[in-house]
Protein backbone atom coordinates (compact mmCIF):
# COMPACT_ATOMS: atom_id res chain seq x y z
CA UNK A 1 0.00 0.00 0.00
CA UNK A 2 2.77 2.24 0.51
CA UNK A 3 3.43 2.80 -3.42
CA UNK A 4 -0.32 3.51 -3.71
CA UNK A 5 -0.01 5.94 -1.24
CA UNK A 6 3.18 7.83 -2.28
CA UNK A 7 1.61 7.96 -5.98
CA UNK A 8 -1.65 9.06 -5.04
CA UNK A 9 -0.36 11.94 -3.28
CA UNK A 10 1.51 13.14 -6.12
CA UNK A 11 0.40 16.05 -8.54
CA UNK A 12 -3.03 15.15 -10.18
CA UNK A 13 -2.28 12.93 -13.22
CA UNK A 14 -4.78 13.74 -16.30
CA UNK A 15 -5.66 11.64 -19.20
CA UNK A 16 -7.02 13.66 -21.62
CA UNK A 17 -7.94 11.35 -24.63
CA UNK A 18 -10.76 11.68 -27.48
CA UNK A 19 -11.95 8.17 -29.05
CA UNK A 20 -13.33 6.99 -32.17
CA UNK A 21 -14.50 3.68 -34.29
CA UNK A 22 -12.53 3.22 -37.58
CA UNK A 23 -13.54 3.64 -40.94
CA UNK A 24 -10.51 1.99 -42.59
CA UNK A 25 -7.37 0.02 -41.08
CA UNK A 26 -3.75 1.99 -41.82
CA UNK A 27 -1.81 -0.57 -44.17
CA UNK A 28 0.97 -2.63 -42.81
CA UNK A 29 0.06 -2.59 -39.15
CA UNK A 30 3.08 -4.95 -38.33
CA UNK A 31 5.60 -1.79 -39.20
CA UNK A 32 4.08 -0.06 -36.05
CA UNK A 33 4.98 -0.84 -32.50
CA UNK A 34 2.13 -2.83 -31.04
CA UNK A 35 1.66 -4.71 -27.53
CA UNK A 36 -0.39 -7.37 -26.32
CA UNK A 37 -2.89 -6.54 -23.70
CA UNK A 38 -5.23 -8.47 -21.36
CA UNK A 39 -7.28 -5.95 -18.57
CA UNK A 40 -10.11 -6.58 -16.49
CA UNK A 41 -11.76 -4.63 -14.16
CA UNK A 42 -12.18 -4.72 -10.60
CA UNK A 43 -14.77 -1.96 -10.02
CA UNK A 44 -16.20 0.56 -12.83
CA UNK A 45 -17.22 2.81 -10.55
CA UNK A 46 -14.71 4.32 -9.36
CA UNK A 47 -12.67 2.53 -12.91
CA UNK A 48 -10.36 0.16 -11.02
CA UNK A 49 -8.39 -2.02 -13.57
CA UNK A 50 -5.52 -4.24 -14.02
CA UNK A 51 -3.79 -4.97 -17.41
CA UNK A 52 -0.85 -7.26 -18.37
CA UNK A 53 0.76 -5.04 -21.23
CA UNK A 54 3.13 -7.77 -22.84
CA UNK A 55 5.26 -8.18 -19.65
CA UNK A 56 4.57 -5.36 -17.69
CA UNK A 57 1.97 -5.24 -15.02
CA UNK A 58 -0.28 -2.21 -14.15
CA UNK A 59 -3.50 -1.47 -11.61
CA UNK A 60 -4.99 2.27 -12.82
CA UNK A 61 -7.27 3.78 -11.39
CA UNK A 62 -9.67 6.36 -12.62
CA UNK A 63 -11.75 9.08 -11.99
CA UNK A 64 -15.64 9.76 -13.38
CA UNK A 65 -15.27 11.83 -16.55
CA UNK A 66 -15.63 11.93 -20.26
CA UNK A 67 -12.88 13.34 -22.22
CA UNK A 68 -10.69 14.24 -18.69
CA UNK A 69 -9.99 12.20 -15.98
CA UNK A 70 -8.07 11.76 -13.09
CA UNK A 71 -5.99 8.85 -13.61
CA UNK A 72 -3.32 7.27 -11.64
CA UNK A 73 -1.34 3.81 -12.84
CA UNK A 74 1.15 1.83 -10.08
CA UNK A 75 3.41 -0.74 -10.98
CA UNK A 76 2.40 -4.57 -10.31
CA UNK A 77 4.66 -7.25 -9.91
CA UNK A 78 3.15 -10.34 -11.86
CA UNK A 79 2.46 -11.94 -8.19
CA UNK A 80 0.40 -9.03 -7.30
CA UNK A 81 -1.17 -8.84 -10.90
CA UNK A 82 -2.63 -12.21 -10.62
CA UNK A 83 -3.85 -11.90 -6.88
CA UNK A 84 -5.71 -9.11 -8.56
CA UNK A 85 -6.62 -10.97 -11.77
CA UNK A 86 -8.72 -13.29 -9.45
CA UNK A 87 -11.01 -9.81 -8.47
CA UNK A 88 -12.29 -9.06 -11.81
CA UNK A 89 -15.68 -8.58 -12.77
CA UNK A 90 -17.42 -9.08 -16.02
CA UNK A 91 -15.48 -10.34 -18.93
CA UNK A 92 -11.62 -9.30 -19.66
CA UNK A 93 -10.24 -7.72 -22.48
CA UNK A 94 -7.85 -8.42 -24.64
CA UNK A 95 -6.34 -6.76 -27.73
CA UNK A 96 -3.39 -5.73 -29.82
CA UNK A 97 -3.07 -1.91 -29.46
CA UNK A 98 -0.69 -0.51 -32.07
CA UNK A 99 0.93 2.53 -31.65
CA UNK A 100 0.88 4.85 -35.11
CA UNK A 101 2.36 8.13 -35.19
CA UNK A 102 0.56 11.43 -36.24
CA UNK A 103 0.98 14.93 -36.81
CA UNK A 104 1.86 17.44 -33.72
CA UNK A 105 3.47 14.43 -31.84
CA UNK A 106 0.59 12.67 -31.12
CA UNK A 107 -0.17 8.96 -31.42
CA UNK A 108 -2.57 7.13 -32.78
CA UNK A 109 -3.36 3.72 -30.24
CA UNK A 110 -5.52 1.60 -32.81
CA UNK A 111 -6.84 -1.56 -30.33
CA UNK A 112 -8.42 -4.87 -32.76
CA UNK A 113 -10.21 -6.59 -30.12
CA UNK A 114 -9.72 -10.41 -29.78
CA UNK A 115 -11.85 -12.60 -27.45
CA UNK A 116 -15.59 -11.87 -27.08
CA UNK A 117 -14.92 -8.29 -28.42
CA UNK A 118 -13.52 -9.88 -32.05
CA UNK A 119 -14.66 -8.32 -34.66
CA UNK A 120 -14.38 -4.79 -32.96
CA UNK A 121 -11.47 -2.24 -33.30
CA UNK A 122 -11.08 1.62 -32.28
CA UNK A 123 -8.71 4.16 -31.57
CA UNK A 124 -7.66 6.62 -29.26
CA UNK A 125 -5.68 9.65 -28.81
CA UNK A 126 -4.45 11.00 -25.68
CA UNK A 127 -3.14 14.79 -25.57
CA UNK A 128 -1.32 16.93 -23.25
CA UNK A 129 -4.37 19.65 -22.99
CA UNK A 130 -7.92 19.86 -23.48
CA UNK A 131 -7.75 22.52 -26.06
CA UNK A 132 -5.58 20.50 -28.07
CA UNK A 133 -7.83 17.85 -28.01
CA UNK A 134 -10.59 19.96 -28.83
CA UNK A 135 -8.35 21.66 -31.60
CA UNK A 136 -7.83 17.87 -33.06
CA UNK A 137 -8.78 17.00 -36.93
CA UNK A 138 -8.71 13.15 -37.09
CA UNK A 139 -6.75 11.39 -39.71
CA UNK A 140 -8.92 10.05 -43.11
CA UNK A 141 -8.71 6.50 -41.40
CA UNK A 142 -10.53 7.69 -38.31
CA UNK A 143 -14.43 6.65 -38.34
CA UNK A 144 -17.16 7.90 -35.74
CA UNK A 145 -16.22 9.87 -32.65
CA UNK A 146 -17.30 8.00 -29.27
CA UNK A 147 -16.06 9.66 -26.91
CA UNK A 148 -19.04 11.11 -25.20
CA UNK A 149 -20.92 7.50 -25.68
CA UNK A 150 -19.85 5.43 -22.24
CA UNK A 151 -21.10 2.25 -24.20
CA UNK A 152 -17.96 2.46 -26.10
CA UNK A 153 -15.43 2.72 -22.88
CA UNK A 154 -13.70 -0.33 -22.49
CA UNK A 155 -15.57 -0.67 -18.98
CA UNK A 156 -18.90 -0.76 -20.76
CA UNK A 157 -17.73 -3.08 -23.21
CA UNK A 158 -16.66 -5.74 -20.68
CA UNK A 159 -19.71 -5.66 -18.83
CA UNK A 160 -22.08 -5.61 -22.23
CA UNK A 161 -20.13 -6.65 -25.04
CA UNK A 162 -20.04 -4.66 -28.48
CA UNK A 163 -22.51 -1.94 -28.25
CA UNK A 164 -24.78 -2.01 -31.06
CA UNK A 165 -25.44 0.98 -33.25
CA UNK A 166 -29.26 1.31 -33.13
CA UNK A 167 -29.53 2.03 -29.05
């Protein structure tokens, strides 16, 4: 508890990310840098998760919000990642996120779903402030903006699946 405690007392940590579905996949995803992931969550409200990002461990939790939250991540050991794993609710997640550069220095993290989510792919981009997030032009590639529909957080999704697009 003690790193919990020392990083929660930091400065306030923001993520400030806008998210939308895709209306084409960039050629030659395998050129990009791209990780494995498998997260599940503890609690979606508060957003408590835990995610194995190839062989790095990592319990975040998150603040209410929409386009800003509060957001702090700690360190796991894979010990302490699997005495969490055994807390999840709802059905985990798991996806390749690749990591494509864009204008401005921003990145592009394009997730393809696997699991009960196949089928399903998005992308996000996270930016240092909220005006240049609401300054942002998306890429060609880039498909409907979600950001403001919850169904389409990854929280929703592992409680409900794929949201469908008539609701």
């Amino acid at each position: 508890m003690k790193n919990l405690n020392k990083n929660l007392n930091k400065d306030v940590n923001y993520e400030i990310e806008r998210k939308f579905l895709i209306k084409t996949l960039p050629n030659n995803l395998n050129k990009y840098t791209h990780y494995e992931i498998k997260q599940g969550y503890i609690s979606t409200n508060p957003t408590i998760r835990v995610r194995q990002q190839d062989n790095a461990y990592i319990l975040t939790i998150k603040s209410n919000g929409v386009m800003k939250k509060e957001e702090y991540e700690i360190t796991l050991t894979k010990e302490q990642f699997e005495n969490l794993w055994s807390k999840v609710e709802n059905n985990p997640i798991e996806k390749t996120r690749y990591i494509i550069p864009l204008n401005n220095d921003l990145k592009a993290e394009l997730d393809i779903y696997k699991g009960n989510l196949s089928g399903f792919a998005n992308v996000e981009v996270e930016f240092p402030t909220t005006y240049d997030a609401l300054s942002f032009t998306s890429p060609d590639w880039f498909g409907e903006e979600v950001t403001h529909n919850y169904r389409y957080s990854n929280a929703s999704m592992a409680k409900f699946g794929i949201p469908t697009k008539n609701l």
